[in-house]
PDB file of N, CA and C in Angstrom:
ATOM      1  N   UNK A   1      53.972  68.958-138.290  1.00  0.00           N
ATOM      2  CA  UNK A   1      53.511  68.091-137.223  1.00  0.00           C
ATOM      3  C   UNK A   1      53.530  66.623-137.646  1.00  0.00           C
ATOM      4  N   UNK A   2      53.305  66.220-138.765  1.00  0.00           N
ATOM      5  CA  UNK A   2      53.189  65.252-139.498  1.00  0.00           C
ATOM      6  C   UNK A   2      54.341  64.194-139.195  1.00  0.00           C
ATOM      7  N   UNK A   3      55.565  64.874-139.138  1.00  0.00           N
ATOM      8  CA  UNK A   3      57.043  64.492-139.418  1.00  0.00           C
ATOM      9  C   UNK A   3      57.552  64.339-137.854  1.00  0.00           C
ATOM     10  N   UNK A   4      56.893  64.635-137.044  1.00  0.00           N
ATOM     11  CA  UNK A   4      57.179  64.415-135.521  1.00  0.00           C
ATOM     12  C   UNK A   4      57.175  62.270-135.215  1.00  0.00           C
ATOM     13  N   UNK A   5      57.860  62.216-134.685  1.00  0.00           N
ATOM     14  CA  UNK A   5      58.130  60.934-134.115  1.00  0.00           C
ATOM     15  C   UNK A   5      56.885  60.609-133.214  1.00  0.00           C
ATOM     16  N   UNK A   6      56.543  59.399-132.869  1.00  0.00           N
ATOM     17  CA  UNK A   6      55.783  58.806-132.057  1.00  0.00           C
ATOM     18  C   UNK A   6      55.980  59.446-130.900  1.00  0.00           C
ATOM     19  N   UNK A   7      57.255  59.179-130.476  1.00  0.00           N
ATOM     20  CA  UNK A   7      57.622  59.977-128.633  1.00  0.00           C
ATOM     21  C   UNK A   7      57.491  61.580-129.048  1.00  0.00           C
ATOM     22  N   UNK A   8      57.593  62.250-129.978  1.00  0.00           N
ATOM     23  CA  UNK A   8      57.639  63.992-129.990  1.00  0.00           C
ATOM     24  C   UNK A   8      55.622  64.062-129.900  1.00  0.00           C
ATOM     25  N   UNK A   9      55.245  62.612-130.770  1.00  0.00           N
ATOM     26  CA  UNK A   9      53.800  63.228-130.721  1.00  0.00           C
ATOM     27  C   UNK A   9      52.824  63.012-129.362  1.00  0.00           C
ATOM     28  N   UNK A  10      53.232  62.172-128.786  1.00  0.00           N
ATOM     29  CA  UNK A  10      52.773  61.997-127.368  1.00  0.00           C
ATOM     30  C   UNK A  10      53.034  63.185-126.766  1.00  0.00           C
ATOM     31  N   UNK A  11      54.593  63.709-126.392  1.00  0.00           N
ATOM     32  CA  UNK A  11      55.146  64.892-125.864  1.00  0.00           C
ATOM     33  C   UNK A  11      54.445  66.326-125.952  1.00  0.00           C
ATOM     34  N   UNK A  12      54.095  65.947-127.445  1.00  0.00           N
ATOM     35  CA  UNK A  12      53.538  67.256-127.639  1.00  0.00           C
ATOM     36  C   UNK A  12      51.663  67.347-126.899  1.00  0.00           C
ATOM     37  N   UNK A  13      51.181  66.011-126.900  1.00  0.00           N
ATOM     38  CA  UNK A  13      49.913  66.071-126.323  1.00  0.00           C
ATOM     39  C   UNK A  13      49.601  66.000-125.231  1.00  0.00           C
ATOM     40  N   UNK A  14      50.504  65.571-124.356  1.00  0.00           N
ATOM     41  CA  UNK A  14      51.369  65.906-122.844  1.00  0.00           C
ATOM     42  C   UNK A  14      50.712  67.041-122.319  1.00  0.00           C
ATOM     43  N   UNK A  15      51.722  67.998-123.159  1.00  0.00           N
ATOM     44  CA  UNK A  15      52.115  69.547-122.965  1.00  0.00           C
ATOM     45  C   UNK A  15      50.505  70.103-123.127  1.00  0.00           C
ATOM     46  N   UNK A  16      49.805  69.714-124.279  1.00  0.00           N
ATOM     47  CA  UNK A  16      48.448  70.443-124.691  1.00  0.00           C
ATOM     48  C   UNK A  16      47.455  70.049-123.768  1.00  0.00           C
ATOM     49  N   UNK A  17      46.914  68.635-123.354  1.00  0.00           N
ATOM     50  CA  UNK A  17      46.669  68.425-122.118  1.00  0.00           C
ATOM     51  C   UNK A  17      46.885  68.997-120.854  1.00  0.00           C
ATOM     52  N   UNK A  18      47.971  69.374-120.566  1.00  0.00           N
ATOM     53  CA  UNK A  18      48.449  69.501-119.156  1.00  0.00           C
ATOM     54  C   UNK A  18      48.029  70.921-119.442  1.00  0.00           C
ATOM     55  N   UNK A  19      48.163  72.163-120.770  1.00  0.00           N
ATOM     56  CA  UNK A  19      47.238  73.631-120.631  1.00  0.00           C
ATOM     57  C   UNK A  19      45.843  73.353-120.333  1.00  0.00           C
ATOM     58  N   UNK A  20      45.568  72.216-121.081  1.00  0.00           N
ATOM     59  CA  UNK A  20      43.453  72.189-120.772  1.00  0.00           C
ATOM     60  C   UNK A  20      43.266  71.976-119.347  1.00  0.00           C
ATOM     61  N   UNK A  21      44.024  71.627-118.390  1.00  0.00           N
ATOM     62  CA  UNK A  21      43.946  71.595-116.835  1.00  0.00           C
ATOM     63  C   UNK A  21      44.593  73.026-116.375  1.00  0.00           C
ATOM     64  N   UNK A  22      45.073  73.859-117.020  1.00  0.00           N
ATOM     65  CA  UNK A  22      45.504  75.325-115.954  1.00  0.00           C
ATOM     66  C   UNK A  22      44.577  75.297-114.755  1.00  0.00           C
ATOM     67  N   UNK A  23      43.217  75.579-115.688  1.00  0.00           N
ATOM     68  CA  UNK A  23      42.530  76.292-114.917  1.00  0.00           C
ATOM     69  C   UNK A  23      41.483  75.253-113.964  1.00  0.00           C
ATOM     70  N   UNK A  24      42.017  74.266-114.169  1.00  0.00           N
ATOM     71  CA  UNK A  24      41.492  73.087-113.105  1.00  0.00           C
ATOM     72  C   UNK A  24      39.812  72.215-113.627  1.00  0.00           C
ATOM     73  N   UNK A  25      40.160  72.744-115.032  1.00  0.00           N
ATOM     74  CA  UNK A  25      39.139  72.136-115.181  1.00  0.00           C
ATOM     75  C   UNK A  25      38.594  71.909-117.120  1.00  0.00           C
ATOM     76  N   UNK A  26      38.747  70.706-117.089  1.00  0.00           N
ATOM     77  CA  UNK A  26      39.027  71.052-118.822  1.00  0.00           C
ATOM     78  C   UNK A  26      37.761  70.851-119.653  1.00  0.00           C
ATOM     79  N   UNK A  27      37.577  71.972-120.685  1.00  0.00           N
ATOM     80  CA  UNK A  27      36.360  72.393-120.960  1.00  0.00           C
ATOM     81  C   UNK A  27      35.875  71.695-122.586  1.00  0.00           C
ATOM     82  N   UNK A  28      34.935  71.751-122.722  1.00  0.00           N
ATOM     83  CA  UNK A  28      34.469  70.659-124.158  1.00  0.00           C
ATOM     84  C   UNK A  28      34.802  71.214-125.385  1.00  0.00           C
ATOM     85  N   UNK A  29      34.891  72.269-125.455  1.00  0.00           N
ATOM     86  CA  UNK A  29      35.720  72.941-126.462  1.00  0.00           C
ATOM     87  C   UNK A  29      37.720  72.722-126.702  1.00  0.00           C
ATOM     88  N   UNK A  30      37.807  72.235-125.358  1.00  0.00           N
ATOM     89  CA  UNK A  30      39.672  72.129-124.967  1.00  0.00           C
ATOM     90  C   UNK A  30      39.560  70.732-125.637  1.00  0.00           C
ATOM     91  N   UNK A  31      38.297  69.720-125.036  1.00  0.00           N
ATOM     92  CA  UNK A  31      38.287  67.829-125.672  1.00  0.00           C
ATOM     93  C   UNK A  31      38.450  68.097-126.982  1.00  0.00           C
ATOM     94  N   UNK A  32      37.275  68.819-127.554  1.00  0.00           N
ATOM     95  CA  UNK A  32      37.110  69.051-129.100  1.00  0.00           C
ATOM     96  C   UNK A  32      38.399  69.025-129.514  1.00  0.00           C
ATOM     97  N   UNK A  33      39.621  70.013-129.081  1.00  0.00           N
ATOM     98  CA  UNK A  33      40.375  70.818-130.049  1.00  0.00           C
ATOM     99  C   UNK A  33      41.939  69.679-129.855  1.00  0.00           C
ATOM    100  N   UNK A  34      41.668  68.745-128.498  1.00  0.00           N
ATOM    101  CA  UNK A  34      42.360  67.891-128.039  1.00  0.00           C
ATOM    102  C   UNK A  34      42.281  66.405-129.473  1.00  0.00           C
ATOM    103  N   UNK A  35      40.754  66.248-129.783  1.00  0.00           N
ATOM    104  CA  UNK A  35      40.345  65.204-130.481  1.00  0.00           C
ATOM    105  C   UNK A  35      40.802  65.323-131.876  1.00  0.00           C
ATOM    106  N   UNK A  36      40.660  67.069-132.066  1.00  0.00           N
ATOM    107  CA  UNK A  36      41.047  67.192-133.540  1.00  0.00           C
ATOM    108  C   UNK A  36      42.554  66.929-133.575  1.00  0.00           C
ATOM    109  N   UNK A  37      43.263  67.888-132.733  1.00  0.00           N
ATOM    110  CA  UNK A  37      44.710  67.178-132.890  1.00  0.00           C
ATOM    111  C   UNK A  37      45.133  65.997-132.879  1.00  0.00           C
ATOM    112  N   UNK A  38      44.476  64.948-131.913  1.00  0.00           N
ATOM    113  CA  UNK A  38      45.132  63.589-132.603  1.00  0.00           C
ATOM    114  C   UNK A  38      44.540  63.207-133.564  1.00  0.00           C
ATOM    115  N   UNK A  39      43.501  63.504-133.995  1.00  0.00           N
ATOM    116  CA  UNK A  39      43.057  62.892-135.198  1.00  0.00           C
ATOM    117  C   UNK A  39      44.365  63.147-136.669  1.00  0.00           C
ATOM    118  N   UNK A  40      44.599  64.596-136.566  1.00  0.00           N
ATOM    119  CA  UNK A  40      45.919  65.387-137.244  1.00  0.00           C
ATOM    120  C   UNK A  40      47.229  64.917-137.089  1.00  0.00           C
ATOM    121  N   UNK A  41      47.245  64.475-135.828  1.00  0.00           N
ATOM    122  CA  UNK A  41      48.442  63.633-135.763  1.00  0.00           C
ATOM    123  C   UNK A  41      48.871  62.304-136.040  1.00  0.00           C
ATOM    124  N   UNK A  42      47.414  61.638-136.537  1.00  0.00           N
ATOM    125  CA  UNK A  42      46.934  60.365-136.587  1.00  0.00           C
ATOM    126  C   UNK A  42      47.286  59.418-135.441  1.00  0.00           C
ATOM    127  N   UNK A  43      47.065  59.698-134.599  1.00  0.00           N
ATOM    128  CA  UNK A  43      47.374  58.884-133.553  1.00  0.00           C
ATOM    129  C   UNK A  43      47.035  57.119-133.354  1.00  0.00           C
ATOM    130  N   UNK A  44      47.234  56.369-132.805  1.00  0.00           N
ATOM    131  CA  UNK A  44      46.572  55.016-132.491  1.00  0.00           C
ATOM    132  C   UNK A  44      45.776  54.587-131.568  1.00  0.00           C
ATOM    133  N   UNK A  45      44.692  53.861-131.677  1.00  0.00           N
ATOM    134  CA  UNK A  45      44.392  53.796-130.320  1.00  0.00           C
ATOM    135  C   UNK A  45      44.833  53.735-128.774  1.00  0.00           C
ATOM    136  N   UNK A  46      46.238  53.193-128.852  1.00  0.00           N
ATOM    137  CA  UNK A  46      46.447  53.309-127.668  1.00  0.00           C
ATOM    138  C   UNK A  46      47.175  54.456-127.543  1.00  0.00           C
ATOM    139  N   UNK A  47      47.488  55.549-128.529  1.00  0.00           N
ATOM    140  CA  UNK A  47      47.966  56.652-128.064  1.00  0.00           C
ATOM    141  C   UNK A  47      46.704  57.649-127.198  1.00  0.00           C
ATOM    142  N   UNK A  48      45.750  57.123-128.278  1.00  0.00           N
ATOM    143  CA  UNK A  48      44.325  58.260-128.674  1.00  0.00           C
ATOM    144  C   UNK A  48      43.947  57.579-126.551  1.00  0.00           C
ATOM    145  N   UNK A  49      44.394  56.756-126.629  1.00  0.00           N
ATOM    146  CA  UNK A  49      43.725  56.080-124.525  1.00  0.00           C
ATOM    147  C   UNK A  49      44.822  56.869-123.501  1.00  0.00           C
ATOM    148  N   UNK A  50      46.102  56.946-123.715  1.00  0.00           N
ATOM    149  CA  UNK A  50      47.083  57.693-123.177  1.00  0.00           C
ATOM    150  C   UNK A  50      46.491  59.466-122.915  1.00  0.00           C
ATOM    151  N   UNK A  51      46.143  59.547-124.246  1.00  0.00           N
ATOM    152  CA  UNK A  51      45.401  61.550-123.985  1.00  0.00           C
ATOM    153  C   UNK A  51      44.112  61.548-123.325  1.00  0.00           C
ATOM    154  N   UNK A  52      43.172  60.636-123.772  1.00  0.00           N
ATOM    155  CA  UNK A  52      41.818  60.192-122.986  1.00  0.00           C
ATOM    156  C   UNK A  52      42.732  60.065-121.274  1.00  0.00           C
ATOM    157  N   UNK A  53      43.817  59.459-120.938  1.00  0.00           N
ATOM    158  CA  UNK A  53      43.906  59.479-119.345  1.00  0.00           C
ATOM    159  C   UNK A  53      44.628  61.197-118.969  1.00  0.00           C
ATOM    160  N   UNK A  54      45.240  61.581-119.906  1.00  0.00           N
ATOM    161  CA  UNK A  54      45.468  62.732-119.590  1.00  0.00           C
ATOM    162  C   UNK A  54      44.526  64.143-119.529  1.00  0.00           C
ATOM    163  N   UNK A  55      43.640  63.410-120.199  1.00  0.00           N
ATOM    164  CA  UNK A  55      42.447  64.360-119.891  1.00  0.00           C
ATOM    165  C   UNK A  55      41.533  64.254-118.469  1.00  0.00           C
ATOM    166  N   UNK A  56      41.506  63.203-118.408  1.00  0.00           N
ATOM    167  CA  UNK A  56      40.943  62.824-117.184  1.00  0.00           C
ATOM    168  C   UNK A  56      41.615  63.034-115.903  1.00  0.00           C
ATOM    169  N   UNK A  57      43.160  63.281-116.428  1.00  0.00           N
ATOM    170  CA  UNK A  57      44.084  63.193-114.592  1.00  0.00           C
ATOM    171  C   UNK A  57      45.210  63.871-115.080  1.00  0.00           C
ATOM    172  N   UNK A  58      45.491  64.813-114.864  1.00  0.00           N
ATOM    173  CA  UNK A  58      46.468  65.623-115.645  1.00  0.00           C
ATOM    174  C   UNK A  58      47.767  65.307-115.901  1.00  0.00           C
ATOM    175  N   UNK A  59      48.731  65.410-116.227  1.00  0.00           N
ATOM    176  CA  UNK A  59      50.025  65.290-116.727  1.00  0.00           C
ATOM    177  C   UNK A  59      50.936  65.630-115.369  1.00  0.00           C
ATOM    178  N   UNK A  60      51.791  64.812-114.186  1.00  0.00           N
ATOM    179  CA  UNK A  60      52.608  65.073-113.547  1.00  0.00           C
ATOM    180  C   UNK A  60      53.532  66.279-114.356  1.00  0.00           C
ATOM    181  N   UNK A  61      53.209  67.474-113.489  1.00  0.00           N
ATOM    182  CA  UNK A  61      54.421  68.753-113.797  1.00  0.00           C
ATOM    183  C   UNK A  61      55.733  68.273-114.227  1.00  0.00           C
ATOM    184  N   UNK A  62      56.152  67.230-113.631  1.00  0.00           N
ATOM    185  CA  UNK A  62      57.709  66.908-114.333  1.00  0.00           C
ATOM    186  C   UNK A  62      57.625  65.950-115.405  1.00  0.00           C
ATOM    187  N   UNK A  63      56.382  65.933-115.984  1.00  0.00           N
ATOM    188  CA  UNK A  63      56.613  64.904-117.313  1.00  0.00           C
ATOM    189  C   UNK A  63      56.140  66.287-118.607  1.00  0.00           C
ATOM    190  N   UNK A  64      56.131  67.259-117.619  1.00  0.00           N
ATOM    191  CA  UNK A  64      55.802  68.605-118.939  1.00  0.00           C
ATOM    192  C   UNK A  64      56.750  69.960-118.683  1.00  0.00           C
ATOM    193  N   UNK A  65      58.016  69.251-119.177  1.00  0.00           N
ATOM    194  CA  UNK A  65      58.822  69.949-118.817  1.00  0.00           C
ATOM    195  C   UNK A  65      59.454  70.676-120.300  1.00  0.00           C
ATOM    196  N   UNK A  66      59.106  71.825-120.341  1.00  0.00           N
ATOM    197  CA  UNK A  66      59.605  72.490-121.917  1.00  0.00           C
ATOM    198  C   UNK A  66      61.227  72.577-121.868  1.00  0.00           C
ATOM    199  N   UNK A  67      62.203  72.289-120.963  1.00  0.00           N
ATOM    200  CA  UNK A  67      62.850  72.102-121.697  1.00  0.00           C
ATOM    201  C   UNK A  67      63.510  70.652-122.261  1.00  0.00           C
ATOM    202  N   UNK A  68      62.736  69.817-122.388  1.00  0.00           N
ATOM    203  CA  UNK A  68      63.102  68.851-122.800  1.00  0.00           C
ATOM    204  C   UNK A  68      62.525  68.607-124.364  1.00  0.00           C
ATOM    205  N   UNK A  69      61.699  69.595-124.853  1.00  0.00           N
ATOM    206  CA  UNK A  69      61.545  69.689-126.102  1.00  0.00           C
ATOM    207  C   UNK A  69      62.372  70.375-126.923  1.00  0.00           C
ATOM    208  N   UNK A  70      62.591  69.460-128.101  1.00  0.00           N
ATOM    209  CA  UNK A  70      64.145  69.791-129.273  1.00  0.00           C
ATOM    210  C   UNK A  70      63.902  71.572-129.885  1.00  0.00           C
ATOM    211  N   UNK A  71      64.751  71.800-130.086  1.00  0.00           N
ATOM    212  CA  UNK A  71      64.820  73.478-130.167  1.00  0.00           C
ATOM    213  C   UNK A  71      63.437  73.585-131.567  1.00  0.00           C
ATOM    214  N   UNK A  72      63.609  72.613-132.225  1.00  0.00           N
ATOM    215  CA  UNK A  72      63.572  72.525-133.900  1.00  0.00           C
ATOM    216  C   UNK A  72      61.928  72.255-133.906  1.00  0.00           C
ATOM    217  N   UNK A  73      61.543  71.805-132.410  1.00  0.00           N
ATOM    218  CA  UNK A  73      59.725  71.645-132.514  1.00  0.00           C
ATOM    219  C   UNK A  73      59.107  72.716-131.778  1.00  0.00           C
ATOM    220  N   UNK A  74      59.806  73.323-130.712  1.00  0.00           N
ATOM    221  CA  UNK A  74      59.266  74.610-130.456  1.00  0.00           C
ATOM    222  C   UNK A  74      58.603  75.049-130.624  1.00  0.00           C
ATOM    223  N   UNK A  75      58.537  75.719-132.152  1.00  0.00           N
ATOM    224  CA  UNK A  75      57.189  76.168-132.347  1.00  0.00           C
ATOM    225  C   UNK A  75      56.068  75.748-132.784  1.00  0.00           C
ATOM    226  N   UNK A  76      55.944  74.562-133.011  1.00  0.00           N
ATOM    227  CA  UNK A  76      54.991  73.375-133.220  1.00  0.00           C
ATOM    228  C   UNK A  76      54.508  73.565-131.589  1.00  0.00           C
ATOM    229  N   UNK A  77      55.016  73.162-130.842  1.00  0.00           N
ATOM    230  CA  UNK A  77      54.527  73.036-129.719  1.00  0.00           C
ATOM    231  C   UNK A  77      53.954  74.495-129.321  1.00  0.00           C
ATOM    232  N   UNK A  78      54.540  75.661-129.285  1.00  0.00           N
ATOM    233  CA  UNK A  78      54.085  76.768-129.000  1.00  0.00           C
ATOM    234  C   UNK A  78      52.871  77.176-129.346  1.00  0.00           C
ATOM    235  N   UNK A  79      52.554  76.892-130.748  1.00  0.00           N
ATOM    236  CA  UNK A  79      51.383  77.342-131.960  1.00  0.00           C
ATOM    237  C   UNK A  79      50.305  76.031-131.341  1.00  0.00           C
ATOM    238  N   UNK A  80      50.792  74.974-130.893  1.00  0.00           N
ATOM    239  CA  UNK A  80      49.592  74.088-130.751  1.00  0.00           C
ATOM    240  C   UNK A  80      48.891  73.732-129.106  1.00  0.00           C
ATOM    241  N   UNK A  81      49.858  74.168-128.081  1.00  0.00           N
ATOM    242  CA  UNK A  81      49.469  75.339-126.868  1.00  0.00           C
ATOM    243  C   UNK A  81      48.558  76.125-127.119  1.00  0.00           C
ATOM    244  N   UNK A  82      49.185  77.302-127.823  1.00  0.00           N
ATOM    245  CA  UNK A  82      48.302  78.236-127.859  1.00  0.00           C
ATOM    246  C   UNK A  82      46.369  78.267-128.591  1.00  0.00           C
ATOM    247  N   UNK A  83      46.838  77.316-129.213  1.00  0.00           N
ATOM    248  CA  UNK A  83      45.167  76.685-130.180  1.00  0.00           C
ATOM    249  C   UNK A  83      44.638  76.544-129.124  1.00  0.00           C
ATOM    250  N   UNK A  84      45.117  75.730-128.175  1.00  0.00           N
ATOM    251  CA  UNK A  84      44.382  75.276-127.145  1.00  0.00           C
ATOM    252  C   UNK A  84      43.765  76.073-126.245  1.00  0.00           C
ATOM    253  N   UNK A  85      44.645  76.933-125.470  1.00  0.00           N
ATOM    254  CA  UNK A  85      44.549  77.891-124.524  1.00  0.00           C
ATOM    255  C   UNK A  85      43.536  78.700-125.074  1.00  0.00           C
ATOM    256  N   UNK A  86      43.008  79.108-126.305  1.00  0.00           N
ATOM    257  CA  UNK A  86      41.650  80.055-127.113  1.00  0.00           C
ATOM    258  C   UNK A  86      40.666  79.112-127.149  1.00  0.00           C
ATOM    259  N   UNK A  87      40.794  77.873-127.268  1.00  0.00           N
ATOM    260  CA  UNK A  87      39.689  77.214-127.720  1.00  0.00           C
ATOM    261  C   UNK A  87      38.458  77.061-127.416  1.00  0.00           C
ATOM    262  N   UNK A  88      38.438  77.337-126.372  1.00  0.00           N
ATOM    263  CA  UNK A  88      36.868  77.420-125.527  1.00  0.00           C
ATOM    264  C   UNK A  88      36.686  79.053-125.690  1.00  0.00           C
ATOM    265  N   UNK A  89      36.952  79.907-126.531  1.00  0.00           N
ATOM    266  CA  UNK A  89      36.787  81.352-126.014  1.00  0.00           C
ATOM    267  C   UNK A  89      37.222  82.116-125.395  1.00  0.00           C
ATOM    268  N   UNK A  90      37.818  81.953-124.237  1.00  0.00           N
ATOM    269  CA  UNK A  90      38.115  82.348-123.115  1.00  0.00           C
ATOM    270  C   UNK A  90      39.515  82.301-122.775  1.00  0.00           C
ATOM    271  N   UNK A  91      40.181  82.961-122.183  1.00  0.00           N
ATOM    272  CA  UNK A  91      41.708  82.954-121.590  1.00  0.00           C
ATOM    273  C   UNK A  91      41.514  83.203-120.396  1.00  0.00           C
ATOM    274  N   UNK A  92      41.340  81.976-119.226  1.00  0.00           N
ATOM    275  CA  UNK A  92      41.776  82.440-118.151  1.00  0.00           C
ATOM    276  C   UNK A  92      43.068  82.881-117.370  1.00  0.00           C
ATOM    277  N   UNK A  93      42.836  83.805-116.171  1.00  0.00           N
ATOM    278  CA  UNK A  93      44.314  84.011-115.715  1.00  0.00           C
ATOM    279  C   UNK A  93      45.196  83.161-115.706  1.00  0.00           C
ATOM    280  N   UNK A  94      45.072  82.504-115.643  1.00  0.00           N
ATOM    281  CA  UNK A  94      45.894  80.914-114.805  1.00  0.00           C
ATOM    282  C   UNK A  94      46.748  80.119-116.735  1.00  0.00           C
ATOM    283  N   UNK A  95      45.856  80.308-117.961  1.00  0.00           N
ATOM    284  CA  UNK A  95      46.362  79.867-119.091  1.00  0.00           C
ATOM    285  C   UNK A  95      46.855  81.049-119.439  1.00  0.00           C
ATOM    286  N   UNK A  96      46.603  82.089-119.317  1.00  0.00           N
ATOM    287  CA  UNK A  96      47.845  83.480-119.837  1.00  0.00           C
ATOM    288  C   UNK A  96      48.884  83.380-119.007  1.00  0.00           C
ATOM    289  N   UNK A  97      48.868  82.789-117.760  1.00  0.00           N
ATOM    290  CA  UNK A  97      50.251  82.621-117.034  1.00  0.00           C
ATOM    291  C   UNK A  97      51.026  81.857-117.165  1.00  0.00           C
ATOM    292  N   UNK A  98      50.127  80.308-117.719  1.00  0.00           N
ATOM    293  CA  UNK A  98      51.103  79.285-117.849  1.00  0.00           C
ATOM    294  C   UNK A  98      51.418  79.462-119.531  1.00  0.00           C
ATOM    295  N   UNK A  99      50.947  80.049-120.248  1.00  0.00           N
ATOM    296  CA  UNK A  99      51.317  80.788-121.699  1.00  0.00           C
ATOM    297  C   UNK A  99      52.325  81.238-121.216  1.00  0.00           C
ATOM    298  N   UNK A 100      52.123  82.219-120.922  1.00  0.00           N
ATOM    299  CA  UNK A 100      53.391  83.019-120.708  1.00  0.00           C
ATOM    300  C   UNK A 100      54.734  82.840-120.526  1.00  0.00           C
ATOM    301  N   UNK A 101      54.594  81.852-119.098  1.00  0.00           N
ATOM    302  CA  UNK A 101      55.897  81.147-118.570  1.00  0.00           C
ATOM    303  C   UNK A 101      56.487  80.274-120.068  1.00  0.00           C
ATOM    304  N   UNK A 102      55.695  79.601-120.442  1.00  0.00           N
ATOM    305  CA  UNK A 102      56.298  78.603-121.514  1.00  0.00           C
ATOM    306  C   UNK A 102      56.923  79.577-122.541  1.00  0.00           C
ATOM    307  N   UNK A 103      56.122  80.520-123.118  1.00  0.00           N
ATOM    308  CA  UNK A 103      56.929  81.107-124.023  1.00  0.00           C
ATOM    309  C   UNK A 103      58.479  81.758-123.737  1.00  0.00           C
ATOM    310  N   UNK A 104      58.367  82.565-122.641  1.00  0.00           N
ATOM    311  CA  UNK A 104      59.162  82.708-121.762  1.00  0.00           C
ATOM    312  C   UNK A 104      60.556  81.368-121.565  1.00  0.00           C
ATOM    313  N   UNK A 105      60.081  80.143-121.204  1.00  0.00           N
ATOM    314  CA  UNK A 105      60.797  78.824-121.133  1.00  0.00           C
ATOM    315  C   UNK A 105      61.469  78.371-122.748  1.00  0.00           C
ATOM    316  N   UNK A 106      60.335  78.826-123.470  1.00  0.00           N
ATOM    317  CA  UNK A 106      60.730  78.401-125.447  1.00  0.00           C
ATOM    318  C   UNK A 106      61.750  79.262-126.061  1.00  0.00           C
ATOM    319  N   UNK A 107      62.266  80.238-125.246  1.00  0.00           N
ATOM    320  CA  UNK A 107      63.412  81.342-126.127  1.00  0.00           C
ATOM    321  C   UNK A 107      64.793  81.067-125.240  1.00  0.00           C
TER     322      UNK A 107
END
């Protein structure tokens, strides 16, 4: 994750954002696991204000489009989805579906 570009690391927090809204409503355990990743990604402040608005107003569907992610981050992105989608405990219908589809979209 480290080795991801500025634009792959936004992209990728896009994508993780736009799961903490499946279910219409994003939960303090999804912020938590949202905060730790940029912290991991080391983000900047004005990246760390970009995910703060994506938390707040979700990600337009066509700016989270899996296939526009490089074959070679895939599973970076897949594995850091999925952190997300557990993080509060819970899997709702709506994040096992949009799981699904993506993995589905990642092969």
């Amino acid at each position: 994750m480290q080795r991801l570009r500025r634009e792959d690391r936004l992209r990728l927090m896009k994508f993780v954002c736009s799961f903490a809204w499946a279910d219409l409503e994003v939960q303090s355990q999804e912020r938590q696991f949202v905060a730790r990743l940029a912290r991991a990604l080391k983000l900047d402040d004005d990246e760390r204000k970009l995910v703060e608005e994506w938390l707040r107003t979700p990600p337009r569907p066509e700016d989270v489009d899996p296939t526009t992610i490089p074959r070679e981050q895939r599973e970076v992105f897949l594995d850091a989805v999925r952190a997300l989608v557990v993080a509060d405990g819970k899997v709702s219908p709506e994040e096992a579906e949009n799981l699904s589809l993506f993995k589905a979209l990642m092969r």
